[in-house]
Protein backbone atom coordinates (compact mmCIF):
# COMPACT_ATOMS: atom_id res chain seq x y z
CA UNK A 1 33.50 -0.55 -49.88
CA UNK A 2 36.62 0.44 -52.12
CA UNK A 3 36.41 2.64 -49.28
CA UNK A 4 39.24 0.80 -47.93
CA UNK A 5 40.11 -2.28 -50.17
CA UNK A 6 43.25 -0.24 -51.48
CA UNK A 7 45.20 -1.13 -49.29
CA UNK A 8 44.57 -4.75 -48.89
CA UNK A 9 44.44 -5.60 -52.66
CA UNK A 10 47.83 -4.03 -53.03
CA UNK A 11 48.88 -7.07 -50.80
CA UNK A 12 47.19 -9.38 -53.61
CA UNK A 13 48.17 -6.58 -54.95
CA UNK A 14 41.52 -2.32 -56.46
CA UNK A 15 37.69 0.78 -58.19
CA UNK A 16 34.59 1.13 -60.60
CA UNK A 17 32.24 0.55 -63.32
CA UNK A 18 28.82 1.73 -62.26
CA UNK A 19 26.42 2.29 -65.36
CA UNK A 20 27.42 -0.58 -67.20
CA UNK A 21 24.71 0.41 -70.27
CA UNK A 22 24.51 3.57 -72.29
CA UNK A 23 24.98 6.39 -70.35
CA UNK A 24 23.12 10.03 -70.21
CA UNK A 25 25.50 12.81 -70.68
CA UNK A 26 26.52 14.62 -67.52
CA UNK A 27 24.36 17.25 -66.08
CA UNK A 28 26.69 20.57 -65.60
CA UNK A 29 25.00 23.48 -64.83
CA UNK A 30 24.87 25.96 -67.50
CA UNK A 31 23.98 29.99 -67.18
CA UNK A 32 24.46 32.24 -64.46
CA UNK A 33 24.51 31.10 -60.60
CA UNK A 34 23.13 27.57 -60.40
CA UNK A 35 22.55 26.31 -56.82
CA UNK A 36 25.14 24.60 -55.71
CA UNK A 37 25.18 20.93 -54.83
CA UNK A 38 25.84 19.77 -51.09
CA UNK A 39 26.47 15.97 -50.60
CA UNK A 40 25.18 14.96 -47.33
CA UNK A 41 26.52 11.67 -45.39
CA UNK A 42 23.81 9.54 -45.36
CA UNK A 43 24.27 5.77 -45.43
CA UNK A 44 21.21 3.47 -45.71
CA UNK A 45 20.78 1.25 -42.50
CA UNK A 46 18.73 -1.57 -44.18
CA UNK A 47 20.91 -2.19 -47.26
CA UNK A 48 24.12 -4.16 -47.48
CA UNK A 49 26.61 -2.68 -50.97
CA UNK A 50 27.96 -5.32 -53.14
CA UNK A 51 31.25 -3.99 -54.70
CA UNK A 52 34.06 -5.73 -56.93
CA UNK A 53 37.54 -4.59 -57.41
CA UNK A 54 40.59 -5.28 -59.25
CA UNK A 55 43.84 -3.86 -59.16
CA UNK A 56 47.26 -4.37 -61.20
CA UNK A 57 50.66 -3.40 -60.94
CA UNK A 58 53.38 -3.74 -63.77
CA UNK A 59 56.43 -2.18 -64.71
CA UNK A 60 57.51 -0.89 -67.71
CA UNK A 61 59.82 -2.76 -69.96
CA UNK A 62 59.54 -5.88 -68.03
CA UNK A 63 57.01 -8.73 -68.65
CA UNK A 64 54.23 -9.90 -65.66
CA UNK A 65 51.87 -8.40 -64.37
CA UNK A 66 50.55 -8.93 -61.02
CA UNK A 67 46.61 -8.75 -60.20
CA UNK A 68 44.38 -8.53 -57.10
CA UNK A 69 40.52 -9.23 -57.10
CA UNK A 70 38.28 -8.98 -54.44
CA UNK A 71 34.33 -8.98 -53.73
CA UNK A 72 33.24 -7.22 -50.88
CA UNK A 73 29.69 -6.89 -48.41
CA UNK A 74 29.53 -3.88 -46.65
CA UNK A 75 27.49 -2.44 -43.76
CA UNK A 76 26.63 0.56 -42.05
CA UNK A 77 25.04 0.37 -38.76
CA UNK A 78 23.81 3.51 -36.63
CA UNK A 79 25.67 4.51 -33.39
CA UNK A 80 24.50 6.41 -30.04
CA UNK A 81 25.30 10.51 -30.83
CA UNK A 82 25.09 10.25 -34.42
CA UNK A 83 28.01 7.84 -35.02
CA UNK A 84 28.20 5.24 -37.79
CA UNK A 85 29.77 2.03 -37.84
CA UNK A 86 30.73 0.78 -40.80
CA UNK A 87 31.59 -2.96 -41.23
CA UNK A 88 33.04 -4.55 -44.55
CA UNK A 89 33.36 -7.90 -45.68
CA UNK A 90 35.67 -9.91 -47.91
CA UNK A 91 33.67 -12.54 -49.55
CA UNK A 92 36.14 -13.64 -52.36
CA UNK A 93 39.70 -12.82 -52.74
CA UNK A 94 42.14 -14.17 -55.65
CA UNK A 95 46.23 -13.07 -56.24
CA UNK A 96 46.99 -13.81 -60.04
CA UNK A 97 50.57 -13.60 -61.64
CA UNK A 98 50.28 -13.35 -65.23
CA UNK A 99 46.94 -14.52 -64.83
CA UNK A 100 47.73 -17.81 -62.80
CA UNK A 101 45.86 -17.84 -58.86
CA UNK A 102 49.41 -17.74 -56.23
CA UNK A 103 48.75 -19.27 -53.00
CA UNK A 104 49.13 -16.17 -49.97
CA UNK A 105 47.56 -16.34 -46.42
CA UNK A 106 46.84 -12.82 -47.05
CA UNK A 107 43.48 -14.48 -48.46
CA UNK A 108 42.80 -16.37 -45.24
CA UNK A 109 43.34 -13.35 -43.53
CA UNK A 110 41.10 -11.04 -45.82
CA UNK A 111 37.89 -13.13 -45.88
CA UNK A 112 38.09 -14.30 -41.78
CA UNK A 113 38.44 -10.66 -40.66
CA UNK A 114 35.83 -7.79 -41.32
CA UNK A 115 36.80 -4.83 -41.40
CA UNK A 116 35.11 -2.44 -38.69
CA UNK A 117 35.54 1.61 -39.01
CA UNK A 118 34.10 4.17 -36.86
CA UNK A 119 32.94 7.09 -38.46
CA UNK A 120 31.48 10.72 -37.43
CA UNK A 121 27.89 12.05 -38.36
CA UNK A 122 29.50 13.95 -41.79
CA UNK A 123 31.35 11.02 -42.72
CA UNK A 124 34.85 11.32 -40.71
CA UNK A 125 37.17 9.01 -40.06
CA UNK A 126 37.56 8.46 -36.42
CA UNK A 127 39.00 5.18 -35.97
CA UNK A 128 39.28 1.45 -37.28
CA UNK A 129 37.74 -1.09 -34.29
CA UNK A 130 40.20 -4.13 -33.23
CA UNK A 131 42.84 -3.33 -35.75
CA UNK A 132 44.73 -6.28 -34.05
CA UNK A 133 42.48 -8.77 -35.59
CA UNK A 134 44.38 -8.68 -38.83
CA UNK A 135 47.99 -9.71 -37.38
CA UNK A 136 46.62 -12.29 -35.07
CA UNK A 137 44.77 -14.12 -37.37
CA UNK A 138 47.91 -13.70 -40.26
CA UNK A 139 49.65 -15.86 -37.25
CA UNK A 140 47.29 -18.49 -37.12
CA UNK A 141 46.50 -19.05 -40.57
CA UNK A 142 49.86 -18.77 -42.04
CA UNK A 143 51.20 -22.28 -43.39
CA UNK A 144 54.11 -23.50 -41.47
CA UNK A 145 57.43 -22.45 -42.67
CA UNK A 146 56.10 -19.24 -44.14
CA UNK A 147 58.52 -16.31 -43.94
CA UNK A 148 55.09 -13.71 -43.22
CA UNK A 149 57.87 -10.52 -41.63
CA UNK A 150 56.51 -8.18 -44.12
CA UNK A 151 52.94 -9.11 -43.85
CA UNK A 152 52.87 -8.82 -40.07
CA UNK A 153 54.16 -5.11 -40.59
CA UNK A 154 51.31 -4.54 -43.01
CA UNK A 155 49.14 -6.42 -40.81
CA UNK A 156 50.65 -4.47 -37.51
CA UNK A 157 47.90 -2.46 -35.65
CA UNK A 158 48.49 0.83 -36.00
CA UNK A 159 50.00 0.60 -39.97
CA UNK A 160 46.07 -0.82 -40.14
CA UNK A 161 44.72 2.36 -38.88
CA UNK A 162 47.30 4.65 -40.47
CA UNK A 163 46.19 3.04 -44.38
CA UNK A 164 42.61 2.84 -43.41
CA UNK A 165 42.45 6.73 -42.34
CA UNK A 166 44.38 8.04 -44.82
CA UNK A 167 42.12 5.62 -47.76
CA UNK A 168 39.12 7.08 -46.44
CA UNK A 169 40.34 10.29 -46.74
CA UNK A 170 41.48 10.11 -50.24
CA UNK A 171 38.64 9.43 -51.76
CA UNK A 172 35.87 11.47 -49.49
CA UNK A 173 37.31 14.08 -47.28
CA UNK A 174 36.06 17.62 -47.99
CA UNK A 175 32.95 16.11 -50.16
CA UNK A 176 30.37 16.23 -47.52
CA UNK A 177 28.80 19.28 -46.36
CA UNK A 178 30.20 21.67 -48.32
CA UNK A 179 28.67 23.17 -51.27
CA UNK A 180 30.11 21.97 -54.60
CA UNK A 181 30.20 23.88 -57.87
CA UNK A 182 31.27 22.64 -61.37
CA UNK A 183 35.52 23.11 -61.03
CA UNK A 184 35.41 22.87 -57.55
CA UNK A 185 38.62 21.02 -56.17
CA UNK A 186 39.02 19.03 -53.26
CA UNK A 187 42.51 16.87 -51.87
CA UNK A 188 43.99 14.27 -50.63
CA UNK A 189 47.23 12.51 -50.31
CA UNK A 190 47.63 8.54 -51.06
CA UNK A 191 50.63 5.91 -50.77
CA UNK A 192 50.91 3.03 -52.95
CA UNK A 193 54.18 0.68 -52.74
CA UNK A 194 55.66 0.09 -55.87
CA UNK A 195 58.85 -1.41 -56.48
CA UNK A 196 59.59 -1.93 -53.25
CA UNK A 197 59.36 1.87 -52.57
CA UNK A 198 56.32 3.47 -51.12
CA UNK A 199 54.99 5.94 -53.25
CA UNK A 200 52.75 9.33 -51.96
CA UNK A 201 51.12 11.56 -53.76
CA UNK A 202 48.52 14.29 -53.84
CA UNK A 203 45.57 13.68 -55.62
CA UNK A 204 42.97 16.55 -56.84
CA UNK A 205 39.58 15.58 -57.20
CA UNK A 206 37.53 18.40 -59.58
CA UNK A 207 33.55 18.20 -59.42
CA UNK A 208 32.24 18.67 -63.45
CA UNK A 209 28.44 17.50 -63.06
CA UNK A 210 26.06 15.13 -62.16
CA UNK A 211 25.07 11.89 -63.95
CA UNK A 212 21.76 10.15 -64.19
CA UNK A 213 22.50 6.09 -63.01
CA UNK A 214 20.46 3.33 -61.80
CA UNK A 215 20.51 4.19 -58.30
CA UNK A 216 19.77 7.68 -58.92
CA UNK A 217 21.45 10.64 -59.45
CA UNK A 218 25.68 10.53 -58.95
CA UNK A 219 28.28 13.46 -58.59
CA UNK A 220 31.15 12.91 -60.90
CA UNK A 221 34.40 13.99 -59.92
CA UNK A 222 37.65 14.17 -62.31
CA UNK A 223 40.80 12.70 -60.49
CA UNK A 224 44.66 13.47 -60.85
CA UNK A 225 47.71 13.66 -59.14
CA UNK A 226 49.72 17.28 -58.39
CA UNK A 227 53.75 17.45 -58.21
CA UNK A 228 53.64 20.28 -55.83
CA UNK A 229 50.77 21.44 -53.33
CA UNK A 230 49.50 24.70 -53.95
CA UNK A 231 48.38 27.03 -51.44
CA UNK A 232 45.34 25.29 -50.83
CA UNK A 233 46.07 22.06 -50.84
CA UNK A 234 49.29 22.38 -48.88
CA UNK A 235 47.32 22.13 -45.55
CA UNK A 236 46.27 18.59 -46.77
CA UNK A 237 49.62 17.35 -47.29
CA UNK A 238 51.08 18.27 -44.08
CA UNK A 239 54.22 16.51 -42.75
CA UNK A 240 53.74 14.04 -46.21
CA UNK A 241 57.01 14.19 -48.39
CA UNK A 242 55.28 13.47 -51.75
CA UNK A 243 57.45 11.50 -54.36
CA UNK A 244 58.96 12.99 -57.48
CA UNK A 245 57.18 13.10 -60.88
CA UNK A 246 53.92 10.84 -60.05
CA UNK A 247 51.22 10.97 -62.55
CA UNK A 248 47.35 9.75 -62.49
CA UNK A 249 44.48 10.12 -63.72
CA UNK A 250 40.92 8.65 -63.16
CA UNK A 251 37.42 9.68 -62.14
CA UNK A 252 34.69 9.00 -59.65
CA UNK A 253 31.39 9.04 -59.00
CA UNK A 254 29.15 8.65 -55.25
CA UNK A 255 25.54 8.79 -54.79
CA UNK A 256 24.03 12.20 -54.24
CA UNK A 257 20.99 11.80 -52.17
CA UNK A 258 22.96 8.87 -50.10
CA UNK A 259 26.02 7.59 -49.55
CA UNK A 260 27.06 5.37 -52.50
CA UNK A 261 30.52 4.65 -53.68
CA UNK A 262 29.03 3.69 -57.28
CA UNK A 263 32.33 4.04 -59.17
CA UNK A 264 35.99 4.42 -59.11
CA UNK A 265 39.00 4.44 -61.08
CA UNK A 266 42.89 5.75 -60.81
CA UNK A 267 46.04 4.75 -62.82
CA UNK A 268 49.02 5.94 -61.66
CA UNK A 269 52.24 5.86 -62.89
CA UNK A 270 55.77 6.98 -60.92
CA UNK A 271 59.73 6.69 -61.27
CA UNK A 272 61.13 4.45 -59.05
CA UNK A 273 64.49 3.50 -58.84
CA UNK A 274 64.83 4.91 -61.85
CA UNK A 275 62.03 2.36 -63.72
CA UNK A 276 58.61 3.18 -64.11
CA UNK A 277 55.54 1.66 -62.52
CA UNK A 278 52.21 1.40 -63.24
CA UNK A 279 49.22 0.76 -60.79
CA UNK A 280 45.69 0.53 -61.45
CA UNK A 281 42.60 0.54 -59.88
CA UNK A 282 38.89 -0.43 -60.62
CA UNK A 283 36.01 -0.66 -58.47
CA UNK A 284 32.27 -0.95 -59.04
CA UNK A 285 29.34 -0.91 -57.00
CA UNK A 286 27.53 -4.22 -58.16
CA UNK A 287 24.63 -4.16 -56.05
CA UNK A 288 22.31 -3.32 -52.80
CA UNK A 289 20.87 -5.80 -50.79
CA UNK A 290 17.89 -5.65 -48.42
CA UNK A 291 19.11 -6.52 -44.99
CA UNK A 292 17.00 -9.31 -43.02
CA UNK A 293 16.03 -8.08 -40.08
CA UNK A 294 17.64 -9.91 -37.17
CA UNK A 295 14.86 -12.30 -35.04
CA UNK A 296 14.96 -11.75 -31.52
C-alpha cells in the first residue's frame, strides 16, 4: 500500500484520491468533551487493496519533470501470536520524462519482487522479510552493459529495511491505540533525495475530523513539515539531522473501523544546493478485492 511505495517510486521517481464524488463535510466534534476516537489495527484477512500512485519531482527554474506511476495489490495475512504479514505487489510500473516512458530495470525489479513486511498486533514495524530479493534480482534483470552502482545501493539489504521502517513510520506511527482528539499531533521523520542530496524532514500530522467515504467512515489528518522539533516531537527525530528550510504540506485519510490507507497526499519543497525542488506525492485506494480462497 503507499505504505511503502515511497521509496521505490522515487527510483521511477508516489499518494491519494479516495472519494472521487462530492464529498460530506468533515465530522469535528463540536461542544464540550466528545469521546475521543481510538484507531485500532485491524487489517481484513479476506480482502486484497488496490492502490495507484504517482509521484513527480521538478526543480524550479529548469524545464522537465520527471514522473513515477505505479499500481499496487496488497495483502495482509495473519501470523502465530498476533503478528501480521503484510505482502505487496507491483502490478504496473512506468518512469516518464516529460511525459515520455524511459527504459530502467528498476521496473523488472519492482513487479518480480513482492514486497513482504512483518508487522506487530498494533501495527509496528518489525521487519521487512528477504530484503535481499531486491538486489539479486536488479543483477539478473539488468541489461548488459548497464552501469546499475547506485541502484544496487538502493537495492542493498539493509538500505531496504532502513526506507521501509522509517515509510511505515511516517505515515502511521503513534495513530493506533491511542485516543485522538480534534488538534491532536502526531510525528514522524521522512527522507526524500532530491538533487542528488537526500533530504529529511519532520513531518506533523494534526487529526481535524472524520469524513463519511465509500468504505465507511475515515480519520482525516492535516500534514506538514516542522524546521525544528519541539519538545515533543524531538524524541521522534532522534539521531536524524533534519535539512534546512523544508516545507510541505498535504493531508491524509485511513479507515476507522479497519485498516485502510484510503488517501494520501504531500508536496514538499526544499533548498538544495542552493536551487529549489519540488516533490510530490499522490496515492489512492482504488479498490478491495475478495480473496479466493486457496483449494487444498
Amino acid at each position: 500500500m503507499h505504505s511503502f511505495l515511497r521509496c521505490f517510486l522515487l527510483l521511477l521517481v508516489l499518494p491519494a484520491t479516495a472519494c472521487r464524488h462530492g464529498a460530506p463535510p468533515l465530522t469535528v466534534p463540536q461542544g464540550g468533551a466528545p469521546p475521543a476516537l481510538r484507531l485500532e489495527f485491524r487489517p481484513s484477512v479476506d480482502t486484497a487493496l488496490l492502490e495507484t500512485a504517482t509521484s513527480s519531482v521538478r526543480r524550479e527554474g529548469a524545464e522537465g519533470v520527471l514522473e513515477a506511476e505505479l499500481t499496487t495489490t496488497s495483502r495482509f495475512t495473519p501470523e502465530s501470536k498476533g503478528l501480521w504479514l503484510l505482502t505487496q505487489q507491483v502490478t504496473r510500473a512506468r518512469h516518464l520524462r516529460d511525459g515520455t516512458p524511459v527504459e530502467t530495470p528498476v521496473v523488472d525489479v519492482l513487479t518480480r519482487v513482492p514486497l513482504r513486511v512483518r508487522l506487530a498486533a498494533d501495527g509496528t514495524f518489525l521487519q521487512v522479510l528477504e530484503p535481499g530479493a531486491f538486489l539479486s534480482t536488479l543483477r539478473a534483470v539488468a541489461p548488459e552493459g548497464w552501469d546499475v552502482t547506485a541502484l544496487e545501493r538502493f537495492f542493498a539489504p539493509e538500505r531496504v529495511e532502513a526506507r521501509a521502517r522509517q515509510e511505515w513510520e511516517a505515515k502511521y506511527g503513534g495513530l493506533y491505540g491511542p485516543p485522538l482528539e480534534p488538534g491532536q499531533r502526531s510525528y514522524g521523520v521522512g527522507t526524500v533525495a532530491l538533487g542528488g542530496r537526500e533530504v529529511t524532514y519532520l513531518l506533523e500530522r494534526t487529526f481535524i475530523g472524520t469524513q463519511l467515504t465509500e468504505y465507511g467512515e475515515a480519520a482525516v489528518f492535516t500534514l506538514r513539515c516542522l524546521g525544528e522539533p519541539g519538545e515533543v516531537s524531538l524524541e521522534v527525530v532522534g539521531e536524524a539531522t533534519l535539512t534546512p528550510g523544508v516545507t510541505c504540506e498535504g493531508e491524509q485519510w485511513v479507515g476507522k473501523g479497519r485498516f485502510l490507507p484510503l488517501r494520501r497526499g504531500l508536496t514538499l519543497r526544499a533548498p538544495v544546493d542552493g536551487e529549489t525542488w519540488t516533490w510530490a506525492l499522490r496515492s489512492t485506494l482504488e479498490s478491495t478485492q475478495v480473496l479466493e480462497e486457496e483449494q487444498p
